[in-house]
C-alpha atoms as a PDB file:
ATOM      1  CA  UNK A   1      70.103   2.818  40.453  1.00  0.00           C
ATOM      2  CA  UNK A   2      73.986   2.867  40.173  1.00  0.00           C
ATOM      3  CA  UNK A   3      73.494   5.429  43.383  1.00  0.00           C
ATOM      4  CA  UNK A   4      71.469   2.707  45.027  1.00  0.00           C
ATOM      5  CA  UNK A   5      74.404   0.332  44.160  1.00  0.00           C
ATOM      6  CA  UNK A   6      77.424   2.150  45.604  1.00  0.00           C
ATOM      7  CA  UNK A   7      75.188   3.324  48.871  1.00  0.00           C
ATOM      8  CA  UNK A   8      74.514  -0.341  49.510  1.00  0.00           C
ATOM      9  CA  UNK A   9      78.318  -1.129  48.935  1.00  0.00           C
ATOM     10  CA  UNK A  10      79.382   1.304  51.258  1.00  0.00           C
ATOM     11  CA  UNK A  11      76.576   0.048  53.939  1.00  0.00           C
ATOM     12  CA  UNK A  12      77.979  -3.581  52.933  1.00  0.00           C
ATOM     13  CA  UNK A  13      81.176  -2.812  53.902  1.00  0.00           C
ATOM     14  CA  UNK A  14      80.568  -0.937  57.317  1.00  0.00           C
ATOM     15  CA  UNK A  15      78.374  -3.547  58.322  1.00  0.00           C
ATOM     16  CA  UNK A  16      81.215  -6.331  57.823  1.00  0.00           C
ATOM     17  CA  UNK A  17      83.014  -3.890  59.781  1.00  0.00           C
ATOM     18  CA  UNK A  18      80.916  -3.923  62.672  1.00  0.00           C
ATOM     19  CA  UNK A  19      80.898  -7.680  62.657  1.00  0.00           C
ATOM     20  CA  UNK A  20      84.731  -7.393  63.657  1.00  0.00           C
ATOM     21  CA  UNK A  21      83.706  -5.135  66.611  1.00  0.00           C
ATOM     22  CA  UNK A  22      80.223  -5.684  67.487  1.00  0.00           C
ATOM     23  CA  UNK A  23      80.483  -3.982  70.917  1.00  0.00           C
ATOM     24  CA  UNK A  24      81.297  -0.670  68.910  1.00  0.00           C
ATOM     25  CA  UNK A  25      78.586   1.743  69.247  1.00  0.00           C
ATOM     26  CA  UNK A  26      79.992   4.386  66.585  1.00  0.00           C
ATOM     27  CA  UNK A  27      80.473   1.495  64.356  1.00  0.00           C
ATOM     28  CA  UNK A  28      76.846   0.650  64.706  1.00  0.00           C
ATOM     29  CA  UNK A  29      75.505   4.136  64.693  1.00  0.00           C
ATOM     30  CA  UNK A  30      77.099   4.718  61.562  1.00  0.00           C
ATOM     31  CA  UNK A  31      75.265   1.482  59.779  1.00  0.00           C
ATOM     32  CA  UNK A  32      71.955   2.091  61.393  1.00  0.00           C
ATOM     33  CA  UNK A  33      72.395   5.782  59.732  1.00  0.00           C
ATOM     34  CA  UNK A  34      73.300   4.055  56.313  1.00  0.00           C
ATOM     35  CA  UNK A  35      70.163   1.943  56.269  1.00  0.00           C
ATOM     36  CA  UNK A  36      68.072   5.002  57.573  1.00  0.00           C
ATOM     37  CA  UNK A  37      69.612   7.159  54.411  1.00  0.00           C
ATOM     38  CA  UNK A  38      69.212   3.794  52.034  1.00  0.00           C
ATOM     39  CA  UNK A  39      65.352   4.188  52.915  1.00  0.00           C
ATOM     40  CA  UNK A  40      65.142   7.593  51.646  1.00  0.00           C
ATOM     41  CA  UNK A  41      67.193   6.771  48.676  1.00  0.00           C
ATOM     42  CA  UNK A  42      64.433   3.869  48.290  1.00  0.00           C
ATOM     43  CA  UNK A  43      61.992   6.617  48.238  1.00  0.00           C
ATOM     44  CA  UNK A  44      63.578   8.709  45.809  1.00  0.00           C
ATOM     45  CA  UNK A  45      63.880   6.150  43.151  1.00  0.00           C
ATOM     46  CA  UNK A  46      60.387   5.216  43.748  1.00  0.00           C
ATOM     47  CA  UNK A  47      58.536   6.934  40.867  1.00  0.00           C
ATOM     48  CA  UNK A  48      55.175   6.526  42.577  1.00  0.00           C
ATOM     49  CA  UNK A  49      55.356   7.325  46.379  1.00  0.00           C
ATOM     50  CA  UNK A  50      54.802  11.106  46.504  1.00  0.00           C
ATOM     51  CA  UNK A  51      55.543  11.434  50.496  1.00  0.00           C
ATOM     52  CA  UNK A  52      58.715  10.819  52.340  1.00  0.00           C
ATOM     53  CA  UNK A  53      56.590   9.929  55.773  1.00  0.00           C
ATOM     54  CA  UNK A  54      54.487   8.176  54.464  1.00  0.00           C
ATOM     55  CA  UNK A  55      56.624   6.047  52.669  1.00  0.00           C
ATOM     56  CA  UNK A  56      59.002   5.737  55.906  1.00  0.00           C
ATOM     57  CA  UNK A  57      55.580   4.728  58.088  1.00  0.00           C
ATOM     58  CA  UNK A  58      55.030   1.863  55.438  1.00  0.00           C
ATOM     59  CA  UNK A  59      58.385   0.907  55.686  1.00  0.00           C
ATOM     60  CA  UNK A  60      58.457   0.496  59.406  1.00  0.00           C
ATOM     61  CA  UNK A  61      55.240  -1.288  59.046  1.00  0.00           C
ATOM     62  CA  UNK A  62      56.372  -4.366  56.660  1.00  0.00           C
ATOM     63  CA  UNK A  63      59.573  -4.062  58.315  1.00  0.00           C
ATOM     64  CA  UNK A  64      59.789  -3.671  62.658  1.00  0.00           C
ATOM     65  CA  UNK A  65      63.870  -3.926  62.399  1.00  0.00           C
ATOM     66  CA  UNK A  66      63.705  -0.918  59.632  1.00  0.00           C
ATOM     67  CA  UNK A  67      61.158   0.842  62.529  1.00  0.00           C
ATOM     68  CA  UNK A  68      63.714   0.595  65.016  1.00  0.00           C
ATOM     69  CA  UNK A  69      66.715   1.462  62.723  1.00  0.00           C
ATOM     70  CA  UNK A  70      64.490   4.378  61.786  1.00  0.00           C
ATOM     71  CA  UNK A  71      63.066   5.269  65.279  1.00  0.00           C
ATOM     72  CA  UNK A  72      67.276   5.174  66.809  1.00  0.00           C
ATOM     73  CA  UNK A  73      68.223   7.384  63.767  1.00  0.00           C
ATOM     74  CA  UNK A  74      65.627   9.981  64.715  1.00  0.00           C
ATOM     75  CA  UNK A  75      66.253   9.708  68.290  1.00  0.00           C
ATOM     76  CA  UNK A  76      62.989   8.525  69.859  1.00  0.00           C
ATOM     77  CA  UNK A  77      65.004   5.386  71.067  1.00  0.00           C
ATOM     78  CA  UNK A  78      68.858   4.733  72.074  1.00  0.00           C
ATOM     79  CA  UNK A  79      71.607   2.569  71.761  1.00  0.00           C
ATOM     80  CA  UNK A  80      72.760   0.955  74.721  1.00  0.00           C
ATOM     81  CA  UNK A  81      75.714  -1.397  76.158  1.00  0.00           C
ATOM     82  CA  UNK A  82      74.311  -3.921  78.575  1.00  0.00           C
ATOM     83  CA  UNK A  83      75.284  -6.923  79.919  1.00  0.00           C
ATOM     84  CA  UNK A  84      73.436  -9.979  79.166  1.00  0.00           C
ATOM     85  CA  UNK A  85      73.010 -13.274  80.556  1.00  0.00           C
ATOM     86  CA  UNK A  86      74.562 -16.200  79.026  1.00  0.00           C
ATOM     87  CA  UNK A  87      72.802 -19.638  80.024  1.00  0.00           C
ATOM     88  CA  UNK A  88      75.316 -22.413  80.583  1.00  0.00           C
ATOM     89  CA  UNK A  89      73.667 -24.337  77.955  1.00  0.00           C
ATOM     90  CA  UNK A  90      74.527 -21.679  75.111  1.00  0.00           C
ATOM     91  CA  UNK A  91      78.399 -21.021  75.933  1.00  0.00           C
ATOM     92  CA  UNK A  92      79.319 -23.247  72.758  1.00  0.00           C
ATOM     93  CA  UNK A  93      78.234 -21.066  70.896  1.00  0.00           C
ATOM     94  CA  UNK A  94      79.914 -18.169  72.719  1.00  0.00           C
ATOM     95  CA  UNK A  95      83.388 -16.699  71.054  1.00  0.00           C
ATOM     96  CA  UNK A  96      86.237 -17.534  72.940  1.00  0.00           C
ATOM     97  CA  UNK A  97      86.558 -13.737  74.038  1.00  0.00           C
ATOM     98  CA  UNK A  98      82.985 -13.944  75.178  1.00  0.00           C
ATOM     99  CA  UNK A  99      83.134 -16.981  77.290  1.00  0.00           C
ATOM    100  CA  UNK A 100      86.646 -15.775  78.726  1.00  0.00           C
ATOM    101  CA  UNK A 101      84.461 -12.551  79.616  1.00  0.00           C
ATOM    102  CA  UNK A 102      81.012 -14.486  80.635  1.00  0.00           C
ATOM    103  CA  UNK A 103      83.442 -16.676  83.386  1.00  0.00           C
ATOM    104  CA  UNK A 104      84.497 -13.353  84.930  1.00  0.00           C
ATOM    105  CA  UNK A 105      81.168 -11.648  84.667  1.00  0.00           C
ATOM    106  CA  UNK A 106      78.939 -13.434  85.912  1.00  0.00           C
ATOM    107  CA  UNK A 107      77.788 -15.983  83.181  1.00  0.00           C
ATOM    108  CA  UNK A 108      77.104 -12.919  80.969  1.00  0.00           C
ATOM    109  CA  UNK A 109      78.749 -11.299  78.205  1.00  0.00           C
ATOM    110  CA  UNK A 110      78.120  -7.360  77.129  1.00  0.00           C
ATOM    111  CA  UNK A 111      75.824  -6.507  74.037  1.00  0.00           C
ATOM    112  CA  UNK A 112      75.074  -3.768  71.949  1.00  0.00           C
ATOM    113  CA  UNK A 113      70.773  -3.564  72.494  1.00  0.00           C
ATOM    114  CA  UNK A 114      67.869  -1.579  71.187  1.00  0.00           C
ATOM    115  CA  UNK A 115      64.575  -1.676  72.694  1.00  0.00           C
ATOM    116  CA  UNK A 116      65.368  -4.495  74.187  1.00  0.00           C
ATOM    117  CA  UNK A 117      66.533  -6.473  71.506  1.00  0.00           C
ATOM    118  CA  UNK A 118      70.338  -7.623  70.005  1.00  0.00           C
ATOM    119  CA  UNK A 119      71.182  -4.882  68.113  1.00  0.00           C
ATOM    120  CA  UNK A 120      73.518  -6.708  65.688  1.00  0.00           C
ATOM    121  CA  UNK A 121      70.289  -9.006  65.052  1.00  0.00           C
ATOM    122  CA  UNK A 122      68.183  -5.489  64.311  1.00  0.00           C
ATOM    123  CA  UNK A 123      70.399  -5.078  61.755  1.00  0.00           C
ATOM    124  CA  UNK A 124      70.813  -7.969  60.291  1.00  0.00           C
ATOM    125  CA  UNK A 125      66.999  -8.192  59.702  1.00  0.00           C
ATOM    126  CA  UNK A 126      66.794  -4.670  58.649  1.00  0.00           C
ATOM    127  CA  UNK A 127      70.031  -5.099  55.956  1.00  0.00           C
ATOM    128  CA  UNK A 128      67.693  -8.130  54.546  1.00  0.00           C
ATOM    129  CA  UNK A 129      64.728  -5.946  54.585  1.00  0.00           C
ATOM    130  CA  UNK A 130      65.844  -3.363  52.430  1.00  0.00           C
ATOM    131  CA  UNK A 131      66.398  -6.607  49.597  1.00  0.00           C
ATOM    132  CA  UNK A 132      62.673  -5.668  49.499  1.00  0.00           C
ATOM    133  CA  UNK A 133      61.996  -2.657  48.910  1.00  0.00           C
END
């Protein structure tokens, strides 16, 4: 377990990191390949699940944010830099940097996104997911 605990320290810490820059997309690579390598380490200090696959399809099953984390790591999916629409109604909410960006662009801000979803909320929900494994 102690190898569990330094893995998840180190995943911890890169993923405040990509907070800071969350249009980084080495940054975010290199967490989404952290949570892919915490799953395996799951499986290894599970004493009862005998296959790696299988146990990775279950995973991805209770867990669609570990499926994509898992599915970008192997390469069936990418990681892409898009710009995104902001409505008007959400710019309070928008970092100055973002709205300063969003006035010049359009109303819309760029965003790290897999399969069509905010990437930093993939991970986010796939960080929390591991809690239960």
């Amino acid at each position: 377990m102690a190898d569990l605990r330094q893995h998840r320290d180190y995943l911890d810490g890169e993923w405040r990191a990509l907070q800071a820059a969350p249009l980084s997309a080495r940054k975010a690579m290199l967490v989404a390949a952290l949570v892919d390598a915490y799953v395996d380490r799951l499986f290894s200090a599970d004493g009862e699940a005998e296959d790696i696959l299988e146990y990775r399809s279950r995973v991805a099953t209770q867990s669609p944010a570990l499926g994509s984390i898992m599915a970008l790591c192997s390469g069936r999916v990418r990681l892409v830099t898009e710009a995104v629409a902001v409505p008007i109604a959400d710019y309070g909410a928008l970092a100055v940097e973002d709205f300063m960006v969003s006035l010049y662009n359009d109303h819309s801000v760029q965003r790290l996104r897999l399969n069509g979803s905010d990437m930093m909320k993939t991970l986010a929900e796939a960080i929390a997911a591991l809690d239960g494994f």
